[in-house]
Every structure is written in structure tokens, then in C-alpha cells.
Protein backbone atom coordinates (compact mmCIF):
# COMPACT_ATOMS: atom_id res chain seq x y z
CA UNK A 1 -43.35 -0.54 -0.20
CA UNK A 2 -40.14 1.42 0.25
CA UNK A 3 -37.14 0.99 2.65
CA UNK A 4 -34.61 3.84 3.71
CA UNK A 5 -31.10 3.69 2.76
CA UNK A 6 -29.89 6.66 4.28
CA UNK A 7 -30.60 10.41 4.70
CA UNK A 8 -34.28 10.98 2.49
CA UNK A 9 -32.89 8.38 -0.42
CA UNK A 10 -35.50 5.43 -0.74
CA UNK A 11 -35.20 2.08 -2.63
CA UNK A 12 -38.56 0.86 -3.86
CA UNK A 13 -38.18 -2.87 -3.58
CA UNK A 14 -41.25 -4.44 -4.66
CA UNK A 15 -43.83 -2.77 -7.50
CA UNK A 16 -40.75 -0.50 -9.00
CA UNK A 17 -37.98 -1.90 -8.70
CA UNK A 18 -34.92 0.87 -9.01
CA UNK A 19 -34.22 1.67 -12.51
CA UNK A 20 -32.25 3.63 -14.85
CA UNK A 21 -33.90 5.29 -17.25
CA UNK A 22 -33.90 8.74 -19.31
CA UNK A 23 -30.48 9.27 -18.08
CA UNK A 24 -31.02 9.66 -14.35
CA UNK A 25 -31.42 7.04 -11.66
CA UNK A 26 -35.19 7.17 -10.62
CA UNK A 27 -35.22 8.01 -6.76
CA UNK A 28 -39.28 7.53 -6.47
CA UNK A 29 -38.97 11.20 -8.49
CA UNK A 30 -35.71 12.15 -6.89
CA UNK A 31 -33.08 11.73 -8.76
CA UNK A 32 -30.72 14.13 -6.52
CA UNK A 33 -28.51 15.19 -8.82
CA UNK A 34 -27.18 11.16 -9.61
CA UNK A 35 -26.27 11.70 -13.54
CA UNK A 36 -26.17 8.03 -15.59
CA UNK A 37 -23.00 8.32 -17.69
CA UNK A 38 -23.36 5.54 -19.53
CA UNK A 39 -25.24 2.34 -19.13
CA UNK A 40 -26.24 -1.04 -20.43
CA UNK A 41 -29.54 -1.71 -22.09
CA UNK A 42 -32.04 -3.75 -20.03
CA UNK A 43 -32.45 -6.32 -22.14
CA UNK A 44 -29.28 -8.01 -21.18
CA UNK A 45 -30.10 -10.15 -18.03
CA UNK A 46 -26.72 -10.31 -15.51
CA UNK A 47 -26.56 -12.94 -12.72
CA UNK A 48 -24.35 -10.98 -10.26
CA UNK A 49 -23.56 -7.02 -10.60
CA UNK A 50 -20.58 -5.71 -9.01
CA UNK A 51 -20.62 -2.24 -7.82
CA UNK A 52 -17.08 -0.78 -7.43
CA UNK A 53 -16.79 3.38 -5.80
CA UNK A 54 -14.53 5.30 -7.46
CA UNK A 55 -12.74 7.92 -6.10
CA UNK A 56 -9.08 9.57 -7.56
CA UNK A 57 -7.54 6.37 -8.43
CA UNK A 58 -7.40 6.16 -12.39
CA UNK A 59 -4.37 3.97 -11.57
CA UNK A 60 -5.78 1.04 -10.10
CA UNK A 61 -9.13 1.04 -11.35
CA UNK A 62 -8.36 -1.23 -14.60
CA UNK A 63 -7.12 -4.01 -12.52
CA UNK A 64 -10.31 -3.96 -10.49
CA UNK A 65 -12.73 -3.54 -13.49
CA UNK A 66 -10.72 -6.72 -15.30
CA UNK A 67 -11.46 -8.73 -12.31
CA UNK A 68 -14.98 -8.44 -12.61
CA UNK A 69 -15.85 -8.73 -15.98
CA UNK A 70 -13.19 -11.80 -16.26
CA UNK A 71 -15.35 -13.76 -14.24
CA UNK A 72 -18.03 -14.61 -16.36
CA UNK A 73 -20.25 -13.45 -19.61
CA UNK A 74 -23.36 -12.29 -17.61
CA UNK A 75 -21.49 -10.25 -15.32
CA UNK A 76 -22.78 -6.53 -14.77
CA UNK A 77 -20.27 -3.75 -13.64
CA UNK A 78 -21.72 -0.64 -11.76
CA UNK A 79 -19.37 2.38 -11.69
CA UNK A 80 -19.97 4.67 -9.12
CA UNK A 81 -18.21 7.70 -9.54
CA UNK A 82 -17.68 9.97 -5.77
CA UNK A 83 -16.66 12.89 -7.38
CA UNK A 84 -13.52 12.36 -8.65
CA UNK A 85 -11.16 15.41 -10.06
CA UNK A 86 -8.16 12.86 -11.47
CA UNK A 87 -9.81 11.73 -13.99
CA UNK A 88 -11.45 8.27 -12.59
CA UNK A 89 -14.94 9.72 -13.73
CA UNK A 90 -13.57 10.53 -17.40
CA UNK A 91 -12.13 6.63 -17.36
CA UNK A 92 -15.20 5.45 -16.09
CA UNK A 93 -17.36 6.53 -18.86
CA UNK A 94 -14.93 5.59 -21.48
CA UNK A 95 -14.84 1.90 -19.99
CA UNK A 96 -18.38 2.01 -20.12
CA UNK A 97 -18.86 3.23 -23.56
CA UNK A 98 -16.17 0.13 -24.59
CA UNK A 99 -18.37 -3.15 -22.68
CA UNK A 100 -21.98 -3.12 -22.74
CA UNK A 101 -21.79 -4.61 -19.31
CA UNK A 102 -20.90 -1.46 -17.78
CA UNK A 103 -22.72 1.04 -16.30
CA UNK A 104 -21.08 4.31 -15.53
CA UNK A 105 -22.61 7.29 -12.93
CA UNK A 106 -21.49 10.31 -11.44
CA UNK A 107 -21.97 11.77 -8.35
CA UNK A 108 -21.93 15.55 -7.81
CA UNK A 109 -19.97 15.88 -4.67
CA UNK A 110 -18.26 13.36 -3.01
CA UNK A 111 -20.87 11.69 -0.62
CA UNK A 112 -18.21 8.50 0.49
CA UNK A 113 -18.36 5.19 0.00
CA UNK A 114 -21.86 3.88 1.62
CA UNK A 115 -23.55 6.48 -0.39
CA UNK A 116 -21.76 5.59 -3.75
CA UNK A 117 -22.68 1.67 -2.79
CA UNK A 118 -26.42 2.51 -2.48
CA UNK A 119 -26.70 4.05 -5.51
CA UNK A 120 -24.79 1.45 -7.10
CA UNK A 121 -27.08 -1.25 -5.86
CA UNK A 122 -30.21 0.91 -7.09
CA UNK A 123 -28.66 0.44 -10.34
CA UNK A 124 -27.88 -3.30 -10.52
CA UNK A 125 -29.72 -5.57 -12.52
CA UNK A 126 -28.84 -8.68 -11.05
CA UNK A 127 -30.16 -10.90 -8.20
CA UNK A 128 -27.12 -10.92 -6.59
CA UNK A 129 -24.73 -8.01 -5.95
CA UNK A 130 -20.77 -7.72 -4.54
CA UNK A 131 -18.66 -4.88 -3.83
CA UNK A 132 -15.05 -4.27 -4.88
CA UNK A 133 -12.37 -1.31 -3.94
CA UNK A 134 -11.08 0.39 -6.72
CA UNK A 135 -7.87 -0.73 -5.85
CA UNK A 136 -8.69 -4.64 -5.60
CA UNK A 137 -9.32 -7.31 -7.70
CA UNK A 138 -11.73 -10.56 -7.24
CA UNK A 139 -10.09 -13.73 -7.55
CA UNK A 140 -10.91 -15.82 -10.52
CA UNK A 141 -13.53 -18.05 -10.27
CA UNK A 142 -15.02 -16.56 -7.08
CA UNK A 143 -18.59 -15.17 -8.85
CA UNK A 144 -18.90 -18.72 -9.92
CA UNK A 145 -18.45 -20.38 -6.46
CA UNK A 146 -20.24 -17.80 -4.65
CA UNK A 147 -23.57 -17.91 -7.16
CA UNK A 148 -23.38 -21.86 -6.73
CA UNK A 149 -23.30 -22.31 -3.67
CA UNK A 150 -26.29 -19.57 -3.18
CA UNK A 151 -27.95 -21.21 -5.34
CA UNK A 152 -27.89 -24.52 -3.74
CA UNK A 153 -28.44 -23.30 -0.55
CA UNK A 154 -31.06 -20.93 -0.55
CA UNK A 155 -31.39 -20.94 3.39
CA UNK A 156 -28.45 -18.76 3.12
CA UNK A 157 -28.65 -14.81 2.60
CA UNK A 158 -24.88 -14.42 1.45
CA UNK A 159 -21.61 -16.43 1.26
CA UNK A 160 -18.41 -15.23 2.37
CA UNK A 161 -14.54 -15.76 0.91
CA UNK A 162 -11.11 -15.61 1.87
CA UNK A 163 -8.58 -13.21 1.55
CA UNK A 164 -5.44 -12.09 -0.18
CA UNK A 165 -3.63 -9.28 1.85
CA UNK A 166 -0.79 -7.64 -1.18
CA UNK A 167 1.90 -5.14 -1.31
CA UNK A 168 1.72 -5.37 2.93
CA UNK A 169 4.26 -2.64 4.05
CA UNK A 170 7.13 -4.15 5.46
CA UNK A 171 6.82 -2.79 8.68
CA UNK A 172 2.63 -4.21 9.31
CA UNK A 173 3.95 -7.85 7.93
CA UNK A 174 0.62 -10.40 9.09
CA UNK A 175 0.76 -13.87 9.48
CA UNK A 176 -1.62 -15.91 7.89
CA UNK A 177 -2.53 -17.16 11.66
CA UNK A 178 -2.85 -13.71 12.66
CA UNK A 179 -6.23 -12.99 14.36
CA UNK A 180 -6.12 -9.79 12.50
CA UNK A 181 -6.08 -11.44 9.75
CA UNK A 182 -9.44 -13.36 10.18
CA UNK A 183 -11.01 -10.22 11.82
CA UNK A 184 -10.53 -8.43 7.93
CA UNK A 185 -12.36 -10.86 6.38
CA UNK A 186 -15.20 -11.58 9.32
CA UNK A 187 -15.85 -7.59 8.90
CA UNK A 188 -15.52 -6.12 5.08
CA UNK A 189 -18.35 -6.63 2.15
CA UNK A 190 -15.73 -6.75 -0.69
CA UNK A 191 -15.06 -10.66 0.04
CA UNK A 192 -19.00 -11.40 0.29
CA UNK A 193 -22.09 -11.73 -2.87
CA UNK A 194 -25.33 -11.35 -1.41
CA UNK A 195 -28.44 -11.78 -2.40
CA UNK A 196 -29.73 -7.99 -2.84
CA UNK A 197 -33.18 -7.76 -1.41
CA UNK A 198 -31.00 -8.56 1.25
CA UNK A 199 -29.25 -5.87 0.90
CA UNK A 200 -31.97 -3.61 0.35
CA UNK A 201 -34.01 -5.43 3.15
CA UNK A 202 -30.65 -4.18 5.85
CA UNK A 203 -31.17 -0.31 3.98
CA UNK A 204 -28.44 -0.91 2.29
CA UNK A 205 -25.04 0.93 3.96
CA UNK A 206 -25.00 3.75 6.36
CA UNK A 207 -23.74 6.68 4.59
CA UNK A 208 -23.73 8.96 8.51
CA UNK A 209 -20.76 11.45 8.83
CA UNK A 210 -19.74 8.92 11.65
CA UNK A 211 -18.76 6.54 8.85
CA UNK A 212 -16.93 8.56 6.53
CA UNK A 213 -13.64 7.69 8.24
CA UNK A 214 -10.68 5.48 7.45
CA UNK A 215 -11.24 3.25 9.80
CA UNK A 216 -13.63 2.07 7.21
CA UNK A 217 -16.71 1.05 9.59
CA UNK A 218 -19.53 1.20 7.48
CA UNK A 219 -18.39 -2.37 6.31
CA UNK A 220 -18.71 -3.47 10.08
CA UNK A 221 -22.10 -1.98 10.40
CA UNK A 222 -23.46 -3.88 7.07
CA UNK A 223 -21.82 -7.09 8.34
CA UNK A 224 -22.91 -6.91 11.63
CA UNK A 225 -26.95 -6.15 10.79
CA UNK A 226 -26.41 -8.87 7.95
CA UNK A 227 -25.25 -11.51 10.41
CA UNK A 228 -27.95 -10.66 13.30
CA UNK A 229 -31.25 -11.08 10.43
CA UNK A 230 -29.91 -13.26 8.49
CA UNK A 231 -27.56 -16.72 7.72
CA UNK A 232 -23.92 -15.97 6.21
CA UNK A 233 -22.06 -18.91 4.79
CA UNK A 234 -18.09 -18.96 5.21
CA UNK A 235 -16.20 -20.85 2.69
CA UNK A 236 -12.74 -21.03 1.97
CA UNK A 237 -12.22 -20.33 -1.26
CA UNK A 238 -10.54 -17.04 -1.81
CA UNK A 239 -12.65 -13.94 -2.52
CA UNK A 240 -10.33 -11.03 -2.89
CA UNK A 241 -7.26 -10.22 -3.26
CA UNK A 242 -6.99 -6.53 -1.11
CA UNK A 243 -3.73 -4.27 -1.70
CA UNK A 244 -2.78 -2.73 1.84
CA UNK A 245 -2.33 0.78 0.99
CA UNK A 246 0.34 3.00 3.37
CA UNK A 247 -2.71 5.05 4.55
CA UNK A 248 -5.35 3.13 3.73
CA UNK A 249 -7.91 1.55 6.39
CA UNK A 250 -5.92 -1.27 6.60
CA UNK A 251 -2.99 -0.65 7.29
CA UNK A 252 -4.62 2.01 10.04
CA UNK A 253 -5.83 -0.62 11.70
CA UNK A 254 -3.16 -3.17 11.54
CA UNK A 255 -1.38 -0.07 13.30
CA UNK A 256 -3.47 1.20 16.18
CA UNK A 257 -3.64 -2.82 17.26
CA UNK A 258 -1.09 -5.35 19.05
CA UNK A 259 -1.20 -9.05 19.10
CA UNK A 260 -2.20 -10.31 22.91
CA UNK A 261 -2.12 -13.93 23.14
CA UNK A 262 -4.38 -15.74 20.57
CA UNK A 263 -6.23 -12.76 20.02
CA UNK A 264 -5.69 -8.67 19.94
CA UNK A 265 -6.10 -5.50 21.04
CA UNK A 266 -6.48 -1.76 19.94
CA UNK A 267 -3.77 0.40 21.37
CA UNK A 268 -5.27 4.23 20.30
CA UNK A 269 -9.07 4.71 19.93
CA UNK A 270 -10.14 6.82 16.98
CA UNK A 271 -11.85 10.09 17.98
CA UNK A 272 -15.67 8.47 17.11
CA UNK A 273 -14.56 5.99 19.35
CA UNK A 274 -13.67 8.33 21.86
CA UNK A 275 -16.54 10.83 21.44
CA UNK A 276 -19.13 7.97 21.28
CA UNK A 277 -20.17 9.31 17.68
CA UNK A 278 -19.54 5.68 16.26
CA UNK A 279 -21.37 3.77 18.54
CA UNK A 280 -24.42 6.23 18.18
CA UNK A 281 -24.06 6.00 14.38
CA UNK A 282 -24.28 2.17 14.46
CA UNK A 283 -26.96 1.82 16.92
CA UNK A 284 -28.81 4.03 14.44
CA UNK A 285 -28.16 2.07 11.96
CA UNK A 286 -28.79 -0.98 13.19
CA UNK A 287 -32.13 0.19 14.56
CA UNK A 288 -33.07 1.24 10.99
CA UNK A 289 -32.32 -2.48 9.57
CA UNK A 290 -34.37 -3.79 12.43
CA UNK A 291 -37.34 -1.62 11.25
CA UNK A 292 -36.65 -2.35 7.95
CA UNK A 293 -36.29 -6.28 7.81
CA UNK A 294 -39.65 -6.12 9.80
CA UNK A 295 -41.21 -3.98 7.63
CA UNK A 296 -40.45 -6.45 4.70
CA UNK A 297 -41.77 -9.06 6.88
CA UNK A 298 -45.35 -7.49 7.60
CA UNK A 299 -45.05 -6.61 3.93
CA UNK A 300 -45.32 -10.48 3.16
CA UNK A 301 -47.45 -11.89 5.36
CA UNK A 302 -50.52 -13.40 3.60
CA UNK A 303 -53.59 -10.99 3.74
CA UNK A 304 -54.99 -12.19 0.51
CA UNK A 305 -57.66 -14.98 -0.80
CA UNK A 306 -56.57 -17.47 -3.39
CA UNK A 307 -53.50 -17.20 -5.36
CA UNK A 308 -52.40 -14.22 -4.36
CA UNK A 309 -52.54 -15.15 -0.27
CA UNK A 310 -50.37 -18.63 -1.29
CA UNK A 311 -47.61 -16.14 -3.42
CA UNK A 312 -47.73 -13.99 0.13
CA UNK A 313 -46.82 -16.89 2.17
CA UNK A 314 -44.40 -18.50 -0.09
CA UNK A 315 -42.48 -15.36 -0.35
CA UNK A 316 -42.81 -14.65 3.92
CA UNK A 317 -41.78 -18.52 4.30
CA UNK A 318 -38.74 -17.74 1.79
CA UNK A 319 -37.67 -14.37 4.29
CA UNK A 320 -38.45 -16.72 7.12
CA UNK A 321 -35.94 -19.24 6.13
CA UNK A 322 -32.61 -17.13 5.06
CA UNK A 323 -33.41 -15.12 8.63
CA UNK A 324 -31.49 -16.44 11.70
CA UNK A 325 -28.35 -15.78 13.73
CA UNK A 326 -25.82 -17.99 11.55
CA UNK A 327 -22.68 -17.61 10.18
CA UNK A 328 -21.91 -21.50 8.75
CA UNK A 329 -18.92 -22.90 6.93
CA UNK A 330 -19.97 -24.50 3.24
């Protein structure tokens, strides 16, 4: 069985897993130009793999790395260079070559940030999977809360965590009570672990021209298809810590909005907003992930005698159960 991720790119989720192997990620035969810089060997079993894009920001990208592989031992790290001319790619490699729980791989061109995720995730090693800009960090401790409570709760698909907005320019200062505030974290992946045949079961993140904006709204699309198939827990220990950047999507959107009341509204629509591009793009997408999570579902139902019909339904009654409508507090 395969699932689409975007454009003719397929993640084989059940007899071949995604692999790396003779120094190219296996694509079902197409690797597509994806080169493996470096990577760990197999026989090291991670828990959680983070996969962090990187894209012309050698600067930051230590701070971000540190994060991830502070948090514990079986942590894997999943470099995803976007075609980077600063020396980012150069960096990644080297960090890679350094900690055996780094994989480093380059993209030819820069395909943006959904595309660099998926290929990430095809990758990862791990049963459970987070994202991270290059220019955050995870909060310490946060892998280990996350992976607990998933663990303890397996009714749940993925967990959600606060956040820590930094370096806010002066002039977009947010309250803590801000509703703006607890849009950000309802609607980005870099504050969430999932579990990632969950991911793959959604097709992983749209990677559509429509997305490739600043507004950053391939995080909304992921969040929204994850949240309508299947149950998000909220807690409130702190996920992220997420540096505002002048021209970055957050501080975008902190700008083109206005507190009304309790809540907010935008005050200059983008121009995939105005064009309906974005809406098309996410009913698209959202439409795929519908097709998709069914797809995995026929996939399990029992059509087989004796052991192999009672593995069938287990695994359709496991689906069954993290699927719903729910976003709960832990």
C-alpha cells in the first residue's frame, strides 16, 4: 500500500517502510534527485526523530540542533537541507558526520518547507516524529512529556505544547492573553510529536505553490486534516520556544491582524486569499487526506482466516480508536 504526499512522491507505509540506503532515499525507485549526506546506521533504534528544514540560516541552526539532541539519548535528528547557498548544507553534513544521531540530506533546488518535511519524515526511524524551525529550539524536557503521555494514552494521535514567543519586535509586543497568541499554537506543527503513520496516514504536508508563502499555511492545512481524522491532546507544558523574526510568518501575521474584543481580525488579505488559490489548495489537500486515511482504513479491515484476520482487526480497531473529532486537554 502507498499513500501520496504530494506531486508523484509516494511513502510506502506498510511492506517497505521508507528507507535510506546506498546513499539515496528510496522513493519506491525514485529517488528524485534527494542525495543522503550523511546518516546514522540502522541499527540504532530512536524513539522520536525530529526533522528540522534548513534553508540559509547557518546562524541559528546550532541552537535548534542542541535542542533536539539535548533531550534525550535515543533521539534522531533529520536534516533536511532546501537548497541552501550560505553554507547551512556544508554545516549540516559536518554536524552529521560529528553525532551518529544525525542524518544529513540535500535537496537539489529549493522545493519549501512541506516538501523538505516529507522527505524528512521518509527518513525517520522513529515511531514518533516532530518538527522544528531552524531558528527555534524545543524546550527541555518536552520529547519526554510528549512520548509519555502518547504512550499512556494511545487513543490519542498527537499531543500538543505551549509556546515561547522571543526576540518579539517592539512594535508587535503580544500579551500572553492575546487570542493571537493561542491561535499560533492551535495552528503550527513545531509545538506538536505525532505519531507518524499518522502523519503519513494525512500524506504528510502539502508542498502546492499555494503554500510556499510566508504566511506559513501549510502548518494550518496539516493541523486542520490532523484534528478532523484524528484526537489531538493539548497540554500545557511548553513545547517551543519560537523567535519572531522581522519578516518572518509571524510577525506577518501579528501585522495584517487587530485585536476586536476577546478575539481578532485580519485587516489585509494575502493575494491567495484574495485570488481563492489558498482555499483551492487546502480543499485539495484536505480531500487527499480524506482519501488517504480511508485508504489506510480499507487497507486494515480483516479479509483474512486465522491469525492473520485477528492482526487485521487489531490494527483497524487501533486506527479506529485514535480517529475522531477531538482536541482534549491532558
Amino acid at each position: 500500500m502507498a499513500l501520496n504526499i504530494g506531486e508523484k512522491y509516494i511513502i510506502a507505509i506498510s511492506r517497505h517502510p521508507p528507507s535510506v540506503r546506498s546513499g539515496a532515499l528510496d522513493f519506491d525507485g525514485d529517488p528524485s534527485g534527494v542525495r543522503l549526506l550523511w546518516g546514522q546506521s540502522k541499527s540504532m533504534a530512536p524513539i522520536i526523530s525530529c526533522v528540522i528544514p534548513v534553508y540559509n540560516d547557518r546562524l541559528h541552526l546550532p541552537r535548534a540542533i542542541k535542542s533536539a539532541l539535548d533531550q534525550r539519548s535515543d533521539v534522531q535528528v533529520v536534516l533536511v537541507d532546501d537548497g541552501s547557498t550560505d553554507g547551512s548544507g556544508e554545516f549540516a553534513l559536518e554536524m552529521a558526520r560529528e553525532d551518529r544521531r544525525i542524518v544529513a540530506l540535500s535537496l537539489p533546488t529549493n522545493r519549501g518547507q512541506g516538501f523538505a518535511r516529507n522527505i524528512g519524515v521518509a527518513a525517520a526511524h522513529a515511531p514518533y516524529v516532530t518538527f522544528l524551525d531552524q531558528d527555534d529550539e524545543h524546550v527541555s524536557g518536552w520529547y519526554d512529556h510528549a512520548i509519555e503521555a502518547l504512550q499512556a494514552n494511545p487513543q490519542f494521535a498527537a499531543v500538543r505544547g505551549d509556546i515561547e514567543l522571543m526576540e518579539v519586535p517592539a512594535e508587535l509586543n503580544i500579551r500572553q492573553s492575546d487570542p493571537r497568541r493561542l491561535a499560533m499554537v492551535n495552528s503550527t506543527v513545531w509545538n506538536m510529536v505525532m505519531r507518524k503513520v499518522v502523519y503519513h496516514a494525512l500524506g504528510g504536508s502539502p508542498t502546492a505553490a499555494a503554500f510556499r508563502t510566508r504566511e506559513g499555511a501549510e502548518d494550518i492545512a496539516v493541523v486542520v486534516a490532523l484534528k478532523q481524522y484524528f484526537k489531538v491532546a493539548m497540554t500545557e507544558c511548553v513545547a517551543t520556544r519560537h523567535y519572531v523574526k522581522a519578516g518572518g510568518a509571524t510577525a506577518y501575521f501579528l501585522r495584517r491582524t487587530r485585536l476586536v474584543g476577546n478575539s481578532f481580525e485580519f485587516t489585509e488579505p494575502t493575494t491567495g486569499e484574495q485570488t481563492g488559490a489558498l482555499d483551492r489548495a487546502l480543499s485539495e489537500f484536505h480531500a487527499e487526506a480524506a482519501a488517504n486515511v480511508e485508504t489506510l482504513r480499507g487497507q486494515l479491515k480483516p479479509k483474512f482466516a486465522g491469525f492473520r484476520a485477528l492482526l487485521a482487526g487489531a490494527s483497524f480497531r487501533l486506527l479506529k480508536k485514535i480517529s475522531g473529532r477531538q482536541h482534549s486537554p491532558l
